[in-house]
Protein backbone atom coordinates (compact mmCIF):
# COMPACT_ATOMS: atom_id res chain seq x y z
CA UNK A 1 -19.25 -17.87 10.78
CA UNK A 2 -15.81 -16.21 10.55
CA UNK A 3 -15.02 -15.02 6.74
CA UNK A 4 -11.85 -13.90 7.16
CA UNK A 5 -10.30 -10.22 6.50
CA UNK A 6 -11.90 -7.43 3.95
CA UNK A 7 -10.65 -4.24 2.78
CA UNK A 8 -13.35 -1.86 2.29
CA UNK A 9 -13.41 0.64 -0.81
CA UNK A 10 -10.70 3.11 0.84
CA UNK A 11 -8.60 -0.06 1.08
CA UNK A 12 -8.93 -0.60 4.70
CA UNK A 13 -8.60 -3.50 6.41
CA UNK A 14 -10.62 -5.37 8.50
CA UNK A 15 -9.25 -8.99 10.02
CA UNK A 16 -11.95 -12.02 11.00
CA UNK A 17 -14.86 -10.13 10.09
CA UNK A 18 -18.25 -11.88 10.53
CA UNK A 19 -20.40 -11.88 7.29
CA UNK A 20 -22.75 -10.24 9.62
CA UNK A 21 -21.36 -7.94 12.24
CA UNK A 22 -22.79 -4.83 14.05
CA UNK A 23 -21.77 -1.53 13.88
CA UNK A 24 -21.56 -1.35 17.52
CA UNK A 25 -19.60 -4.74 18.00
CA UNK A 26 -16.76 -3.32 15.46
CA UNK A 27 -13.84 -2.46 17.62
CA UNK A 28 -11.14 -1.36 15.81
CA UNK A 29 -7.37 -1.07 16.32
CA UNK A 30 -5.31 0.77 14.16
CA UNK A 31 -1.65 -0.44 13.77
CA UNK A 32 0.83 0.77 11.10
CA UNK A 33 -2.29 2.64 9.23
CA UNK A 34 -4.28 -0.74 8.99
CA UNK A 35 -7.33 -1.74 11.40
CA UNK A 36 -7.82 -5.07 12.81
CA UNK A 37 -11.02 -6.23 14.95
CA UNK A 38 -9.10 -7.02 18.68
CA UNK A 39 -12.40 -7.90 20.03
CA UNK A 40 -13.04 -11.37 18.05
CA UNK A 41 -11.21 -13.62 20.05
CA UNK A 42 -13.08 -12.63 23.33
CA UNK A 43 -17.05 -11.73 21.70
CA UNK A 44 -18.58 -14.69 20.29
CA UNK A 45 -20.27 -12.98 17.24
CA UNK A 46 -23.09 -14.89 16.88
CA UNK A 47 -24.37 -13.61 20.01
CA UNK A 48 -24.87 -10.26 18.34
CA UNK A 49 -28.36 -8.96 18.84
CA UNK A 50 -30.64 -9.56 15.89
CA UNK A 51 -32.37 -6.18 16.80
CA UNK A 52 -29.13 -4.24 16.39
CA UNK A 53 -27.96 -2.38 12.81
CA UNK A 54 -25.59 -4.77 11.08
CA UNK A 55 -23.61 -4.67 7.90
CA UNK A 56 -22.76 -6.76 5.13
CA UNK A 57 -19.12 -7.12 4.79
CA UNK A 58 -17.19 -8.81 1.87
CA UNK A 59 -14.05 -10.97 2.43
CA UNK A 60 -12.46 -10.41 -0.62
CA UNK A 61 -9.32 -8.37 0.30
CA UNK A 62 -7.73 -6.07 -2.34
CA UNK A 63 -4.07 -7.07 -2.32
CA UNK A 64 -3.05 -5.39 -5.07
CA UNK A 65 -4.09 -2.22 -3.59
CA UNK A 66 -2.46 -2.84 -0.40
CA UNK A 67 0.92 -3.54 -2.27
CA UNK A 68 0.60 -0.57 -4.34
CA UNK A 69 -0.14 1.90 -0.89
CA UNK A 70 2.70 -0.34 0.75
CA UNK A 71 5.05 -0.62 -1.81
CA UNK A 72 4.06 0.95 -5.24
CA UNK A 73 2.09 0.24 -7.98
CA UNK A 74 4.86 -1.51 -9.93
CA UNK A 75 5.21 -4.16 -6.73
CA UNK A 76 1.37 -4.28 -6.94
CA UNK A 77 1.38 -5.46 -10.65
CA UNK A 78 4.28 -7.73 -10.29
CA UNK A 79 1.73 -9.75 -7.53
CA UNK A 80 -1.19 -9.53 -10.18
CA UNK A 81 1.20 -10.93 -13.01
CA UNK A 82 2.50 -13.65 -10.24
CA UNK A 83 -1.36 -14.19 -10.22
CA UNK A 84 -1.83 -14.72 -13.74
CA UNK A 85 1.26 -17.28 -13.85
CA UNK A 86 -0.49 -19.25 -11.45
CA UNK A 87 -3.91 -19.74 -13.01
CA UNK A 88 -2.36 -20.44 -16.61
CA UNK A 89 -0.61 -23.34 -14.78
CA UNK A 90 -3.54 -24.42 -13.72
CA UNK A 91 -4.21 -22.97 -10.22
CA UNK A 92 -8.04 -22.13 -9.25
CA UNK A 93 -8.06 -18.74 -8.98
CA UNK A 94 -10.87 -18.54 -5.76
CA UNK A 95 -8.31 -21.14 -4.37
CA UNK A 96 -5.77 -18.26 -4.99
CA UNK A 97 -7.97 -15.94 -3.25
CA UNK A 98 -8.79 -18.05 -0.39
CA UNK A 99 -5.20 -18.89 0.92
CA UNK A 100 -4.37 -15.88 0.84
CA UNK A 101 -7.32 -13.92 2.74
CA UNK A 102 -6.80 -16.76 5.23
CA UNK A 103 -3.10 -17.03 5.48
CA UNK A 104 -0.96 -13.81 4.28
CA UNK A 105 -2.31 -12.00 7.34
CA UNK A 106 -1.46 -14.71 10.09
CA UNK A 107 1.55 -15.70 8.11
CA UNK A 108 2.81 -12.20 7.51
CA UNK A 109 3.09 -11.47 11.33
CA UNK A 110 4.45 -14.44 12.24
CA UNK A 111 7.50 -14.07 9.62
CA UNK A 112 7.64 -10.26 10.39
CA UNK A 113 8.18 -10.91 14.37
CA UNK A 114 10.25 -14.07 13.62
CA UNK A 115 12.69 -12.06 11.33
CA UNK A 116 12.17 -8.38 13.79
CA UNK A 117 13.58 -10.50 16.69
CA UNK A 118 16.35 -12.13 14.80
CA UNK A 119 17.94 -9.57 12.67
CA UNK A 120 18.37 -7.30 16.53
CA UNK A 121 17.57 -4.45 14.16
CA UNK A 122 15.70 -1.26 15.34
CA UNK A 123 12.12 -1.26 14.14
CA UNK A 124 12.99 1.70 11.66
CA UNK A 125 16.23 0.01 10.38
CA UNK A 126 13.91 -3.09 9.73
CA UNK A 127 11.33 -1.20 7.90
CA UNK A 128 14.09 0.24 5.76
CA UNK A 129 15.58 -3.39 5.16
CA UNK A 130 12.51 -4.61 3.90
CA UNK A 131 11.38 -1.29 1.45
CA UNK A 132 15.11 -2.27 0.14
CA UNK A 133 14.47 -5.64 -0.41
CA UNK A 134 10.69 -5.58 -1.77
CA UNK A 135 9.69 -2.08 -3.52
CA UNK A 136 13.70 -2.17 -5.41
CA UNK A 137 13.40 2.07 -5.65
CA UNK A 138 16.61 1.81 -3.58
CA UNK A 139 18.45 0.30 -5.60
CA UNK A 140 17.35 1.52 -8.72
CA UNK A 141 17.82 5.28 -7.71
CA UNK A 142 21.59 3.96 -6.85
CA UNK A 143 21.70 2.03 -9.78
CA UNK A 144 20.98 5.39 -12.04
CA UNK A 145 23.33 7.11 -10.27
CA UNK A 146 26.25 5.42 -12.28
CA UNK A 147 24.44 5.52 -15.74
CA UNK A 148 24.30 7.82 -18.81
CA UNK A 149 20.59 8.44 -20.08
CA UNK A 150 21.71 7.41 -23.68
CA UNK A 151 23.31 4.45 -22.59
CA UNK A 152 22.31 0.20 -22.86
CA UNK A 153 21.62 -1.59 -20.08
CA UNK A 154 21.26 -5.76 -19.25
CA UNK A 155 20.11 -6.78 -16.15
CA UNK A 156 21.58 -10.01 -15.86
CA UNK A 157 19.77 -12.96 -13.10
CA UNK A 158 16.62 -10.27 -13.45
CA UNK A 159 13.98 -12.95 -12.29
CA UNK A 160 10.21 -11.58 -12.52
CA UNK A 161 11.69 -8.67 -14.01
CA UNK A 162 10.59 -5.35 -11.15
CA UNK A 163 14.35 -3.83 -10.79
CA UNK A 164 14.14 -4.26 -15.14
CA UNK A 165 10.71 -2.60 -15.50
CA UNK A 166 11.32 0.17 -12.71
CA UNK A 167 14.42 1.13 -14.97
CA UNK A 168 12.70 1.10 -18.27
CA UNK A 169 9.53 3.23 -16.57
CA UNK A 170 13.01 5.51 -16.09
CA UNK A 171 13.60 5.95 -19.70
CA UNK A 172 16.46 4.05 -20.23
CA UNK A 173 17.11 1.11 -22.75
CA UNK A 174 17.37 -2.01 -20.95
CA UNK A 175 17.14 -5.79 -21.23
CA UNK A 176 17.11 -8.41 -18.81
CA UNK A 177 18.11 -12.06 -18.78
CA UNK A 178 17.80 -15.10 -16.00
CA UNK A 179 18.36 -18.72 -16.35
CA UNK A 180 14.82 -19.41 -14.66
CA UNK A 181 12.24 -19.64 -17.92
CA UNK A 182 9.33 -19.52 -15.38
CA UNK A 183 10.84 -16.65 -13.83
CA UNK A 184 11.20 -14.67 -17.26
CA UNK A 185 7.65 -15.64 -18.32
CA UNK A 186 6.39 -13.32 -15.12
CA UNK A 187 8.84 -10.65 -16.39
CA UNK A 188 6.97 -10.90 -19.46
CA UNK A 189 3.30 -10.32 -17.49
CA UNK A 190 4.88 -7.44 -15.93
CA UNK A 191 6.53 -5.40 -18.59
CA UNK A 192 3.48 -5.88 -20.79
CA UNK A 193 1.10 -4.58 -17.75
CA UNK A 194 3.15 -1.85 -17.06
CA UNK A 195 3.64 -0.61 -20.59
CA UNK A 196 7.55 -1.45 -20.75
CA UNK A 197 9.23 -2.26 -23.82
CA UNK A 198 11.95 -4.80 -22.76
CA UNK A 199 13.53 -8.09 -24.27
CA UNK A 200 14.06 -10.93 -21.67
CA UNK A 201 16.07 -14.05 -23.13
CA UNK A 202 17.08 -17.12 -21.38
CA UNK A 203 20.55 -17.39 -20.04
CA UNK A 204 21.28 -20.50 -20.96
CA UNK A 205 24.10 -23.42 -21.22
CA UNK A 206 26.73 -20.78 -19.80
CA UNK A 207 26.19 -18.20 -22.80
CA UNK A 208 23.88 -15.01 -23.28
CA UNK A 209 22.45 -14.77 -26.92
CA UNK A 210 23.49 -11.18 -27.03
CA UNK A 211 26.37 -9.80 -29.20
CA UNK A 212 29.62 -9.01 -28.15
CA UNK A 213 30.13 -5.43 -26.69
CA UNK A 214 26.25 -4.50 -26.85
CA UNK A 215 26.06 -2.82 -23.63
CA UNK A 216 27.44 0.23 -21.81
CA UNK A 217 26.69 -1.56 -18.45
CA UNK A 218 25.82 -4.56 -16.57
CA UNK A 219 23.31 -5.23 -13.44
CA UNK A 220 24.44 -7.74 -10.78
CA UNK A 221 21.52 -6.83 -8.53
CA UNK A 222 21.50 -9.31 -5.93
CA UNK A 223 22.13 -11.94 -8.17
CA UNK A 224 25.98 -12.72 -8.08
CA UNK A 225 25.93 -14.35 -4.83
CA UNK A 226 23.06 -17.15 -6.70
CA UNK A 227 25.85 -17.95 -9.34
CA UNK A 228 27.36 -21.22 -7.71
CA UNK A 229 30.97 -21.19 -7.91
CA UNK A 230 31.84 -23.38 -10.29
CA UNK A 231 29.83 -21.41 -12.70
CA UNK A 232 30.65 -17.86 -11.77
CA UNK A 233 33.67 -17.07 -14.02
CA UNK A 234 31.83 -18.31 -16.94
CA UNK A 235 28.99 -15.67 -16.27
CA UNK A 236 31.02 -12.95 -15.69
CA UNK A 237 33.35 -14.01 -18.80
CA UNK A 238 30.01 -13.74 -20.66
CA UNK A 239 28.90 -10.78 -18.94
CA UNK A 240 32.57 -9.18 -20.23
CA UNK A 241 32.01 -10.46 -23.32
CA UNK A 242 28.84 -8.37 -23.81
CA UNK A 243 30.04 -5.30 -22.17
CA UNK A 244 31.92 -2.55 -24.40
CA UNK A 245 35.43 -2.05 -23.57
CA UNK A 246 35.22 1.02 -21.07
CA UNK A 247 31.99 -0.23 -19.88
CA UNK A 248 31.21 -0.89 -16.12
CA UNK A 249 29.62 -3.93 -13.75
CA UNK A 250 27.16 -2.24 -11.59
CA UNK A 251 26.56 -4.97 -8.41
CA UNK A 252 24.65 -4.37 -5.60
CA UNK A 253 24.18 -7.61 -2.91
CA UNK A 254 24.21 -8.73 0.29
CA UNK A 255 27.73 -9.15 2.54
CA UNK A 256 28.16 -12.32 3.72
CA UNK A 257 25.57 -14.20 1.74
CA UNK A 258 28.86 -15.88 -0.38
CA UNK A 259 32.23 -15.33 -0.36
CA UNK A 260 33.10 -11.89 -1.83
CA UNK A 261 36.65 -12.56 -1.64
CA UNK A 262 36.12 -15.63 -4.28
CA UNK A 263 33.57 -13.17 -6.40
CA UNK A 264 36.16 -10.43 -6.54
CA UNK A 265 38.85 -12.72 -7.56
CA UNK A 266 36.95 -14.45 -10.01
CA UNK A 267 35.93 -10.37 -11.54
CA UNK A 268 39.51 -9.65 -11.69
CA UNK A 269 40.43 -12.67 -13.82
CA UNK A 270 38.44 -11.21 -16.29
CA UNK A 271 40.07 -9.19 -16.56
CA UNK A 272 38.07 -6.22 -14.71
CA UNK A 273 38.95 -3.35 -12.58
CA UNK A 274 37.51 -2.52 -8.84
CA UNK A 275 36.90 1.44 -9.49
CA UNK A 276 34.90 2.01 -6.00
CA UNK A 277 32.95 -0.07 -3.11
CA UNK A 278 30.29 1.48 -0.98
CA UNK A 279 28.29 0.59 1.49
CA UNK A 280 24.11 1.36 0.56
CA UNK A 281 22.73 -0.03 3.72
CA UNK A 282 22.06 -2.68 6.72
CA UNK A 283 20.11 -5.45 5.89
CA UNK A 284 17.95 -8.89 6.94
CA UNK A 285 17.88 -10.93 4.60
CA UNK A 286 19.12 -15.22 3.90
CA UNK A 287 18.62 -15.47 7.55
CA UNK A 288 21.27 -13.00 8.45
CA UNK A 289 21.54 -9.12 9.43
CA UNK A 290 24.78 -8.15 7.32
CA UNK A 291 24.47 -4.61 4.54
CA UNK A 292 24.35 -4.22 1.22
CA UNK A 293 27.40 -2.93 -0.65
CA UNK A 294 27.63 -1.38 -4.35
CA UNK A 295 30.91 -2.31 -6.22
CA UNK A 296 31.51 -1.02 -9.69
CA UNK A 297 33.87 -2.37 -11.77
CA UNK A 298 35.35 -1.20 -15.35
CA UNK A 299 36.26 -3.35 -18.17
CA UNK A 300 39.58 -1.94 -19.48
């Protein structure tokens, strides 16, 4: 009987391993630092010798600890509090456990070589594109490159919160807001598991609940291009309303995702000023190779 993958105390991995499997039979093949048994598909593993030393394996496979070698502790914590969100609605959590030792692995490759052969990126632009996307240091680091320490922050279409919490672990004063209450109630796991002191409110009916000119600056991270259009010049009126006069827009998102003509336009009717636009990085992502850009704008 096949149990699936394990990862043993160092965190290693071991796919389709046998409850029962000898030492001997364990051929291993290490790729990208994890180990996979090759061998399954060709050894039936029942036929192992009785006579031979075997070894109890468990299938129980330490995601969190994979995420947190992979992509940081703070990514690692987000999937526990996604976890959490999931058995308070309801979800069994061994039912949890058991789609995912069975299908992240299988799943994963087939999405990773899917996505690999579409974007036509080089295997070391497409690990960067995805440690953008996923582990959000990237865009944090450039993020804190355009703020003052003393300053007030809102993160506005935050989600589940990781680009907010990596910015408060930084020190700074921050808030976050999304129109997605589910969404915000996993922001709310993670900020309390990592020790973060942030208020996340509801952005809702086309107005925040914060008070005019409350913040130095304002995070569009990957989030403008979500705002359909015939609701984006209310959000960004908001957004102004919030901001302090000599305050900026820090936005960081994808080209070609939406029309950045039509954003830009609709920033400018409110009255906002382009002050520079730079290009972070290329990208996969929406089903498209294109880059990320960082515009910041300056409310006069």
């Amino acid at each position: 009987m096949i149990a699936g993958p394990l990862v043993d105390e160092e965190g290693i991995i071991y796919m389709d391993v046998d409850p029962l499997v000898s030492v001997e039979e364990r051929q291993i093949l290490n790729i990208n630092g994890y180990y996979s048994r090759f061998d399954i598909f060709n050894t039936p593993l029942r036929s192992c010798s009785p006579k031979k030393k075997h070894m109890r394996v468990n299938s129980m496979i330490g995601w969190d600890k994979i995420l947190s070698r992979t992509f940081g502790k703070e990514v690692s914590t987000l999937y526990l509090a996604y976890i959490e969100e999931l058995i308070e609605n309801g979800v069994d959590r061994e039912e949890v456990d058991a789609f995912l030792n069975e299908y992240s692995a299988p799943v994963g490759v087939i999405f990773n070589i899917l996505m690999l052969s579409r974007s036509g990126m080089t295997i070391k632009k497409f690990k960067k594109s995805t440690e953008f996307l996923l582990s959000q240091r990237k865009a944090v680091e450039e993020i804190l490159k355009e703020v003052e320490p003393s300053s007030k922050i809102l993160d506005i279409g935050c989600g589940s919160g990781l680009l907010t919490c990596l910015i408060a672990l930084k020190g700074f004063n921050i808030e976050g807001t999304d129109i997605s209450d589910k969404a915000l109630n996993v922001a709310n796991k993670l900020a309390y598991k990592l020790g973060c002191n942030i208020g996340f409110t509801l952005f809702e009916g086309g107005h925040l609940p914060q008070q005019d000119t409350a913040f130095d600056y304002i995070i569009f991270n990957s989030s403008i291009h979500e705002i359909r259009d015939n609701d984006r010049l209310q959000v960004l009126r908001e957004a102004c309303r919030v901001l302090k006069r000599g305050g900026r827009f820090i936005i960081i998102d994808q080209e070609g995702v939406a029309s950045f003509d039509a954003i830009k336009c609709d920033l400018l009717r409110t009255g906002l000023e382009m002050k520079t636009e730079q290009l972070l990085q290329p990208v996969f992502d929406h089903g498209k190779s294109s880059r990320i850009l960082k515009w910041i704008y300056l409310k006069k």
